[in-house]
N, C-alpha and C. Protein backbone atom coordinates (compact mmCIF):
# COMPACT_ATOMS: atom_id res chain seq x y z
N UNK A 1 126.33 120.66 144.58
CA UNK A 1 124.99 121.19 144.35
C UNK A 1 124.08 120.66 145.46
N UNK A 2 123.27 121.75 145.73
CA UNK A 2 122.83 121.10 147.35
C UNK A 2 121.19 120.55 146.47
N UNK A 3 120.55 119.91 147.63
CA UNK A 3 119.27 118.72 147.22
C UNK A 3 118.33 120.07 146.66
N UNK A 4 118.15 121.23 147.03
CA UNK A 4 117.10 121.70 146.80
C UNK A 4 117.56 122.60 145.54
N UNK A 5 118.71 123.13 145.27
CA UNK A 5 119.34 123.51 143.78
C UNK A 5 118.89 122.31 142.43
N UNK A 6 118.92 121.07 142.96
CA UNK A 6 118.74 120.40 142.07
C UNK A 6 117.68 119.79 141.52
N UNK A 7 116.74 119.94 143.34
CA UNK A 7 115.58 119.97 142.78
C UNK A 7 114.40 121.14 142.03
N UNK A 8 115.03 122.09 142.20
CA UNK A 8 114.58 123.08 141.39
C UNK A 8 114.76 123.24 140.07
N UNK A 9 116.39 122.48 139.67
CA UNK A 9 116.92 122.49 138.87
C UNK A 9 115.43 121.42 137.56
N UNK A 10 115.19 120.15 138.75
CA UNK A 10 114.75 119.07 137.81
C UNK A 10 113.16 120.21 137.44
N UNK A 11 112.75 120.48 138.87
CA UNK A 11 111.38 120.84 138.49
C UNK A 11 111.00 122.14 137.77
N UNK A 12 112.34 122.51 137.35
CA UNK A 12 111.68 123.80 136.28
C UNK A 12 112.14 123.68 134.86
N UNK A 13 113.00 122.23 134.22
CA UNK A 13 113.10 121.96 132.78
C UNK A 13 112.04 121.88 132.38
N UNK A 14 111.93 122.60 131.19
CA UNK A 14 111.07 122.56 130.00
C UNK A 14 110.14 121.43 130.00
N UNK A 15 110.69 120.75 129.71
CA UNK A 15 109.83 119.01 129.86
C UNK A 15 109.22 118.82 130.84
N UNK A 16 109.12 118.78 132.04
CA UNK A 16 108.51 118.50 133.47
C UNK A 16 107.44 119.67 133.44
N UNK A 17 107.68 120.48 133.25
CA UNK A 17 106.67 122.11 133.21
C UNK A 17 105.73 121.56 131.52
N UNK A 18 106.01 121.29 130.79
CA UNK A 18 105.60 120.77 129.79
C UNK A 18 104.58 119.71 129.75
N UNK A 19 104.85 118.87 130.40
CA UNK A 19 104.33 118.07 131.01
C UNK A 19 103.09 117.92 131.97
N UNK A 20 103.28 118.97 133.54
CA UNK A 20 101.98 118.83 133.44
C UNK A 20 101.18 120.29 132.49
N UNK A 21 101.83 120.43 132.38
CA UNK A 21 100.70 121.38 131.58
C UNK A 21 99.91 120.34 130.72
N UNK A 22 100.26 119.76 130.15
CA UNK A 22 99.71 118.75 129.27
C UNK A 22 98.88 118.03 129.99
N UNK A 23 99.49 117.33 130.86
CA UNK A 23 98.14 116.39 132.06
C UNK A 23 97.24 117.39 132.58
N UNK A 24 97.76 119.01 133.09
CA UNK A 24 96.02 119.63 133.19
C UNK A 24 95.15 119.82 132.09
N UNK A 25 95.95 120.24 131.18
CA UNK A 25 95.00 119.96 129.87
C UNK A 25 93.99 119.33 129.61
N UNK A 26 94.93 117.78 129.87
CA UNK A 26 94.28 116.05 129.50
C UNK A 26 92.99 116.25 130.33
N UNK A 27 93.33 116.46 131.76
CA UNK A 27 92.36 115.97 132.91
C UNK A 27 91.08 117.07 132.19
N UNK A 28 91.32 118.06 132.06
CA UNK A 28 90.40 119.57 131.21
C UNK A 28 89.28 118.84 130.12
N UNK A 29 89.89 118.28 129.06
CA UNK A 29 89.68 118.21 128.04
C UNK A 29 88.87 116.53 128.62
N UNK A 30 89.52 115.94 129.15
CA UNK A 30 88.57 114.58 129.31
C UNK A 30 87.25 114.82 130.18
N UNK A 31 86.97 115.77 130.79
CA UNK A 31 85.96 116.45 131.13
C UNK A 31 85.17 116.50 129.66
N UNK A 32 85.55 116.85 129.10
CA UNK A 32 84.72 117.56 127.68
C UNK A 32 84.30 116.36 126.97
N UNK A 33 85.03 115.63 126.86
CA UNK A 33 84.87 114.50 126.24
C UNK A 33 83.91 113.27 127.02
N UNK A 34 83.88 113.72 128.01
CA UNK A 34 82.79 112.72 128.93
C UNK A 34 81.58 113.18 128.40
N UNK A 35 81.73 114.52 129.19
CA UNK A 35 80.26 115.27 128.33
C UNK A 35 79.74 115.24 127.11
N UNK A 36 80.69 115.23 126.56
CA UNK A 36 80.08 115.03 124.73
C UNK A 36 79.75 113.15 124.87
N UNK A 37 80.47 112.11 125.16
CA UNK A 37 80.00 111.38 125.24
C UNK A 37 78.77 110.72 125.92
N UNK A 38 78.56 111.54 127.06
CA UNK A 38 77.72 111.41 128.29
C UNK A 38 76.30 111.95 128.14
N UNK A 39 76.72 112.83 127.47
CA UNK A 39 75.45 114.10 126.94
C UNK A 39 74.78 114.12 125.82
N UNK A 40 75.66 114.00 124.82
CA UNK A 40 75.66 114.44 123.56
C UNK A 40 75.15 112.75 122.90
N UNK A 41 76.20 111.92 122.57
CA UNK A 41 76.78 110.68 121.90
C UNK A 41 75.35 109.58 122.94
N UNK A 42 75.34 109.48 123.87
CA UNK A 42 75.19 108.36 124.26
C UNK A 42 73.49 108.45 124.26
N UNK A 43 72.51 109.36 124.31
CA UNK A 43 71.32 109.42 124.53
C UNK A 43 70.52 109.12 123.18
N UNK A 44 71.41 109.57 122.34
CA UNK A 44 70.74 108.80 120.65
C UNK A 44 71.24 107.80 120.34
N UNK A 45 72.72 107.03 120.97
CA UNK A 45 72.50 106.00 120.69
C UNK A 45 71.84 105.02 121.64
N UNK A 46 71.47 105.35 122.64
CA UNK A 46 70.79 103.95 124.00
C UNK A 46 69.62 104.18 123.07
N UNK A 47 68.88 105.10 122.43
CA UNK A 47 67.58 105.37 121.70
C UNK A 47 67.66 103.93 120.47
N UNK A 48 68.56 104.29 119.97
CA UNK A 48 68.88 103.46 118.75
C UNK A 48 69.06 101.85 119.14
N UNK A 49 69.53 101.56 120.35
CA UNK A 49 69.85 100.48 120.38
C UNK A 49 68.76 99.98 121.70
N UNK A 50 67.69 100.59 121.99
CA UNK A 50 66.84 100.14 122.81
C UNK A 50 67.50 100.26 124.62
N UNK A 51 68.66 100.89 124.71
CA UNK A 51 68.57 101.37 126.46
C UNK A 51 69.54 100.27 126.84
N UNK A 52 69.53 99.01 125.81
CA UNK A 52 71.01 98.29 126.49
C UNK A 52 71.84 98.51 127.75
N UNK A 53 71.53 97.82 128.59
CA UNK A 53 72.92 97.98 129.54
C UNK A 53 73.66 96.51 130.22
N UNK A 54 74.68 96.34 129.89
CA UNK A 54 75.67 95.19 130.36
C UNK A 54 75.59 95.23 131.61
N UNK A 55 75.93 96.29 132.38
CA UNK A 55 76.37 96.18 133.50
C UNK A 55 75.65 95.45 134.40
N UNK A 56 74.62 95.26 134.55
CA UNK A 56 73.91 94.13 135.48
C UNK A 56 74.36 92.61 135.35
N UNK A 57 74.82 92.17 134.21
CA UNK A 57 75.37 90.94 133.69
C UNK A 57 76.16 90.36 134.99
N UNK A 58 76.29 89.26 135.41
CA UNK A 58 77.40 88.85 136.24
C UNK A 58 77.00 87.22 136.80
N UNK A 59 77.99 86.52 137.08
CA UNK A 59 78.37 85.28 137.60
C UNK A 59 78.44 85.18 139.13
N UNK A 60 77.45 84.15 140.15
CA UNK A 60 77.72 84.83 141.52
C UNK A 60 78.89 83.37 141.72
N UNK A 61 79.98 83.54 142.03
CA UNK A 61 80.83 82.40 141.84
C UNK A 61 80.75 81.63 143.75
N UNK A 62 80.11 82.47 144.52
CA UNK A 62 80.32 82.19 146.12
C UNK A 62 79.23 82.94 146.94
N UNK A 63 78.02 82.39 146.85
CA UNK A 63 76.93 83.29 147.30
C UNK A 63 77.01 83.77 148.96
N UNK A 64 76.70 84.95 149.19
CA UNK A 64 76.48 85.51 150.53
C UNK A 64 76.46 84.78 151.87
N UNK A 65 77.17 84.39 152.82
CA UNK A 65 76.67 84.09 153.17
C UNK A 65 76.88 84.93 154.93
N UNK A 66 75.59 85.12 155.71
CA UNK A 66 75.81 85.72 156.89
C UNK A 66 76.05 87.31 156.27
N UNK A 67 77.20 88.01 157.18
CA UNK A 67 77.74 89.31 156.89
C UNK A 67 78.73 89.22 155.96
N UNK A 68 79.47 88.08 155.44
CA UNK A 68 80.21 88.06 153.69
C UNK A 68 79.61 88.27 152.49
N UNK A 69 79.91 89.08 151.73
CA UNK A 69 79.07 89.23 150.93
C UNK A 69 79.45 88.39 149.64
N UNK A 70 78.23 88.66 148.56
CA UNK A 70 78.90 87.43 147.85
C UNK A 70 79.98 87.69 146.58
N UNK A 71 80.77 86.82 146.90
CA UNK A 71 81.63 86.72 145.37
C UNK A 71 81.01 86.48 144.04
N UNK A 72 81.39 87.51 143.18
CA UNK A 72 80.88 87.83 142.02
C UNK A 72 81.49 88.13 140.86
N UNK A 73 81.20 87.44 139.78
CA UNK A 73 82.31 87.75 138.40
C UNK A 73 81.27 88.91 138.12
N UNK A 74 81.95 89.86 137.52
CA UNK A 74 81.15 90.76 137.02
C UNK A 74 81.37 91.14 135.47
N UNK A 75 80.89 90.70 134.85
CA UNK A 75 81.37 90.41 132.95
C UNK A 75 80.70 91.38 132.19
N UNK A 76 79.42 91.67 132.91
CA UNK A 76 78.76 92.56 132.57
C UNK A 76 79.32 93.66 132.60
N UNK A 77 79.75 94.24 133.58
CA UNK A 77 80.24 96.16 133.93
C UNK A 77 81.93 95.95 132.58
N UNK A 78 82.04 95.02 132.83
CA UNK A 78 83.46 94.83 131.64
C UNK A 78 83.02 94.96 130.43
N UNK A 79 82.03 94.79 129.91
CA UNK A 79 81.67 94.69 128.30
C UNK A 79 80.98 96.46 128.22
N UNK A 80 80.56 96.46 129.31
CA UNK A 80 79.91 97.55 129.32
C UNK A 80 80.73 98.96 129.54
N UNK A 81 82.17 98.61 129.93
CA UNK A 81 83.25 99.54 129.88
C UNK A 81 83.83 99.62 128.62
N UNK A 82 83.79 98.57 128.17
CA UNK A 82 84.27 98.05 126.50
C UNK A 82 83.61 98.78 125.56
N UNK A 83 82.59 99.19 125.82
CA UNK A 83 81.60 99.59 124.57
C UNK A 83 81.93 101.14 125.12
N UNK A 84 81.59 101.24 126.46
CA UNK A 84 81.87 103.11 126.20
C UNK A 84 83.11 103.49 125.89
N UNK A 85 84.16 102.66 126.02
CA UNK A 85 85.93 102.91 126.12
C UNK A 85 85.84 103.12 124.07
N UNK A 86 85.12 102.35 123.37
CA UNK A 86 84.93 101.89 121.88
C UNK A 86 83.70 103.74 121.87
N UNK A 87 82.77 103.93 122.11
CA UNK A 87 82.40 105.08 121.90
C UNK A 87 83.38 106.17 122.08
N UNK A 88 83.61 105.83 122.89
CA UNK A 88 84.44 106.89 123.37
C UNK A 88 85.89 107.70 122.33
N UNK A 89 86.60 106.34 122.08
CA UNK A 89 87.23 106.60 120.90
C UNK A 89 87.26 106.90 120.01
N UNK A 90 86.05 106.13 119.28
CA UNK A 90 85.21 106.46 118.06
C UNK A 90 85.23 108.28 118.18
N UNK A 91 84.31 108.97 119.30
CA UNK A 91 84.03 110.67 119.08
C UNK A 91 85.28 110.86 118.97
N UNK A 92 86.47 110.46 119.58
CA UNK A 92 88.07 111.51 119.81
C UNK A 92 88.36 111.02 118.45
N UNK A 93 88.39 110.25 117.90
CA UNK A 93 88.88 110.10 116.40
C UNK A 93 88.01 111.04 115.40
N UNK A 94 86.78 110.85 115.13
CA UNK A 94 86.33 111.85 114.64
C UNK A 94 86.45 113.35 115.09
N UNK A 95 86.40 114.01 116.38
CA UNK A 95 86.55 114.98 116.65
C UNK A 95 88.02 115.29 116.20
N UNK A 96 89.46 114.27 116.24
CA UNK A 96 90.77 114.71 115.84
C UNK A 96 90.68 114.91 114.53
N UNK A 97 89.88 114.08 113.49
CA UNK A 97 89.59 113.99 111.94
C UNK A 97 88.94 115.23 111.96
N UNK A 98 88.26 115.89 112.68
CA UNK A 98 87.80 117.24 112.18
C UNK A 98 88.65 118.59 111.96
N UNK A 99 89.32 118.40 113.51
CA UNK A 99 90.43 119.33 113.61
C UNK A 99 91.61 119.38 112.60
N UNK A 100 92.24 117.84 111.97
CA UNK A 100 93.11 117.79 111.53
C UNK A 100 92.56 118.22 109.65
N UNK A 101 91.44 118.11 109.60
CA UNK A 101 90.65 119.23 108.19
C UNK A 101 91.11 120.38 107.85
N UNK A 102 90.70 121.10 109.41
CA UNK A 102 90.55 122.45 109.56
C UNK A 102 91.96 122.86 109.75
N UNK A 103 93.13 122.43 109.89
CA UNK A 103 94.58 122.77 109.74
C UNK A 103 94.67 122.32 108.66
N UNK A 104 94.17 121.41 108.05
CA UNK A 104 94.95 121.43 106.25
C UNK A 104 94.50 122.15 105.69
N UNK A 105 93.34 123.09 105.95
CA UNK A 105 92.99 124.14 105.11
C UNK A 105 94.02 125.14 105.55
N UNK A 106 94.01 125.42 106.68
CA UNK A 106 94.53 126.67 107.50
C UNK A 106 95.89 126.42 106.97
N UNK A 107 96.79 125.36 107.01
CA UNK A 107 98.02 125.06 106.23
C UNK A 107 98.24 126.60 105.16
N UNK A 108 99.88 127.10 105.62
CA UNK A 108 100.02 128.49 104.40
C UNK A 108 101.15 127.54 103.49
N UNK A 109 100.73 128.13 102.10
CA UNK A 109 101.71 128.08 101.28
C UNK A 109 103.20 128.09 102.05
N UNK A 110 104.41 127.07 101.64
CA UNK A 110 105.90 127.19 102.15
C UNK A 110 106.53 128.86 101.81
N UNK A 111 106.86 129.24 102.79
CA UNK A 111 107.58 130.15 102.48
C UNK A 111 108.38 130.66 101.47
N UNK A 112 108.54 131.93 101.26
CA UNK A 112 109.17 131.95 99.89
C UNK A 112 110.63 132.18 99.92
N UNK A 113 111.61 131.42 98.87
CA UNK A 113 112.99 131.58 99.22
C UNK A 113 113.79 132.93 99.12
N UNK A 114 114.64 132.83 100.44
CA UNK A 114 115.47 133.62 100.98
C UNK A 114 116.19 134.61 99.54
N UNK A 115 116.87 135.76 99.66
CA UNK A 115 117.59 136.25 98.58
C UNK A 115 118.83 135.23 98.57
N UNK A 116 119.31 134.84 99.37
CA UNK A 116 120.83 134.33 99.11
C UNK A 116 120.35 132.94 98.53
N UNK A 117 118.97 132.18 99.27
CA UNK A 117 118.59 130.63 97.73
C UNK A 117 118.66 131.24 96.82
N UNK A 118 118.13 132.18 96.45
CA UNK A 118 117.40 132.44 94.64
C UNK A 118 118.76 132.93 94.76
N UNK A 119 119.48 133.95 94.92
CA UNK A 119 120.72 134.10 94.32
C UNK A 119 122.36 132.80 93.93
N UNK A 120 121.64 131.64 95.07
CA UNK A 120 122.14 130.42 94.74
C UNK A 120 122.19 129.73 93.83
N UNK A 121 120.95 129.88 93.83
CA UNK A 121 120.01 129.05 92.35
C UNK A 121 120.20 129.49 91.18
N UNK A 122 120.55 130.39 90.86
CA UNK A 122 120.76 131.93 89.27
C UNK A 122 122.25 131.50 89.28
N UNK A 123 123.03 131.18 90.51
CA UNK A 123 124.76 131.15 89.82
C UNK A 123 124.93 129.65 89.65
N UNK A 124 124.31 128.58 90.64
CA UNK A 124 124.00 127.20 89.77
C UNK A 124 123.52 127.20 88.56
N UNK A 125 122.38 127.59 87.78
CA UNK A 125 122.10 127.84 86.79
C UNK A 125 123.28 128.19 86.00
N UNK A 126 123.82 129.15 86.18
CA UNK A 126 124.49 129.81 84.93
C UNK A 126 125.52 129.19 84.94
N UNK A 127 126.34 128.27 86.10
CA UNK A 127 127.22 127.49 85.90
C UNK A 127 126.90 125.96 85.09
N UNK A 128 125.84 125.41 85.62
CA UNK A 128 125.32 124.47 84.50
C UNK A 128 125.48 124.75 82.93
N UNK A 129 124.79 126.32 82.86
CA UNK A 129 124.66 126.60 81.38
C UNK A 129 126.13 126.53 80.57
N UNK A 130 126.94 127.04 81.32
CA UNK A 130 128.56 127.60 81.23
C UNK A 130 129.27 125.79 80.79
N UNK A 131 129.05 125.00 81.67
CA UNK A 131 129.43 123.93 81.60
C UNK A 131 128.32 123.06 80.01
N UNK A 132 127.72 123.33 79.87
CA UNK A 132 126.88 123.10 78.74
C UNK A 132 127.07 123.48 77.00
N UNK A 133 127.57 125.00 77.78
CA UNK A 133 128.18 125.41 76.55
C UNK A 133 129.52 125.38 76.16
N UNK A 134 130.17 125.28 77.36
CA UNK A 134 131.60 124.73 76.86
C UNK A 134 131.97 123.94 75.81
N UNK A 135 133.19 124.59 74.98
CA UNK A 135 133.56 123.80 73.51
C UNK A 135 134.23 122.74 74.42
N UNK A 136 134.04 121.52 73.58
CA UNK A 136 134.76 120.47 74.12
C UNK A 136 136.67 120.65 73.52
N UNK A 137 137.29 119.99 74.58
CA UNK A 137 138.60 119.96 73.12
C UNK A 137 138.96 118.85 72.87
N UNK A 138 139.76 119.53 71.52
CA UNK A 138 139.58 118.17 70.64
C UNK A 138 140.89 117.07 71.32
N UNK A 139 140.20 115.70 70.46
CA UNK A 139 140.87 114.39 71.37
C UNK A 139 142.21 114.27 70.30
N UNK A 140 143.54 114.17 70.18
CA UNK A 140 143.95 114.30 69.71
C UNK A 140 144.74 112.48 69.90
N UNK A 141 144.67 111.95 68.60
CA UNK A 141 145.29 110.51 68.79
C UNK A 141 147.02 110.36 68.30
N UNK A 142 147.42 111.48 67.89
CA UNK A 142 148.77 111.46 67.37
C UNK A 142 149.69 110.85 68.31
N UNK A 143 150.68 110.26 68.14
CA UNK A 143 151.70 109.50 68.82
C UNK A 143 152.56 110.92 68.84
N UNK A 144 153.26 110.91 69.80
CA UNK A 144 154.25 112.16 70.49
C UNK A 144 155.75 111.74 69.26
N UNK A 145 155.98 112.29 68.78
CA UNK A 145 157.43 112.18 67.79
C UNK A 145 159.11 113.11 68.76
């Protein structure tokens, strides 16, 4: 099998094609989710919580000096990734809790059984019954003469 048979071979299974479809999706959909967080989520709560922002927070561990600039812990932009990474989740959980509603409604009744179950089921039955009604026979204790 020559290199390019096989690589055609890898890059057109189900799974790999599956795949990115799914990562354009992801990249799609995390667009949406910025926005709802970005747009939507985050302007009533900076309201609520007075405009908070971490990210200025930081430690200068090696100040500037000349054309080096200075070394800096930055603890702030980290807490402050922490809290939107925590919003952030928070909407995709509720937004999945919504969706996953709206399919348990949408959920149909199980299908209804095949003719050959129910015709399964009617000759189990009647063999149960058959075996139910069977006379027992009798136990007989006589010694053989």
């Amino acid at each position: 099998m020559s290199i390019i048979s096989e690589f055609k071979a890898f890059a057109l299974k189900g799974n790999v094609v599956d795949m990115a479809v799914g990562i354009i999706i992801g990249a799609a959909f995390g667009k949406i989710v910025s926005s709802l967080v970005g747009d939507v989520v985050m302007p009533p709560l900076g309201l609520l919580i007075g405009g908070v922002d971490f990210s200025d927070l930081a430690v200068t561990l090696k100040p500037a000096e000349g054309t080096t600039p200075a070394v800096i812990l930055a603890y702030g932009k980290f807490i402050q990734t922490v809290i939107d990474f925590l919003i952030v989740a928070f909407a995709i959980f509720m937004g999945v809790k919504a969706i996953n509603r709206l399919r348990h409604h949408e959920e149909a009744k199980p299908p209804a059984p095949s003719k050959e179950e129910v015709l399964l089921s009617e000759i189990r039955d009647l063999l149960k019954e058959q075996n139910n009604k069977a006379p027992e026979a009798p136990v007989t204790t006589a010694p053989y003469q």
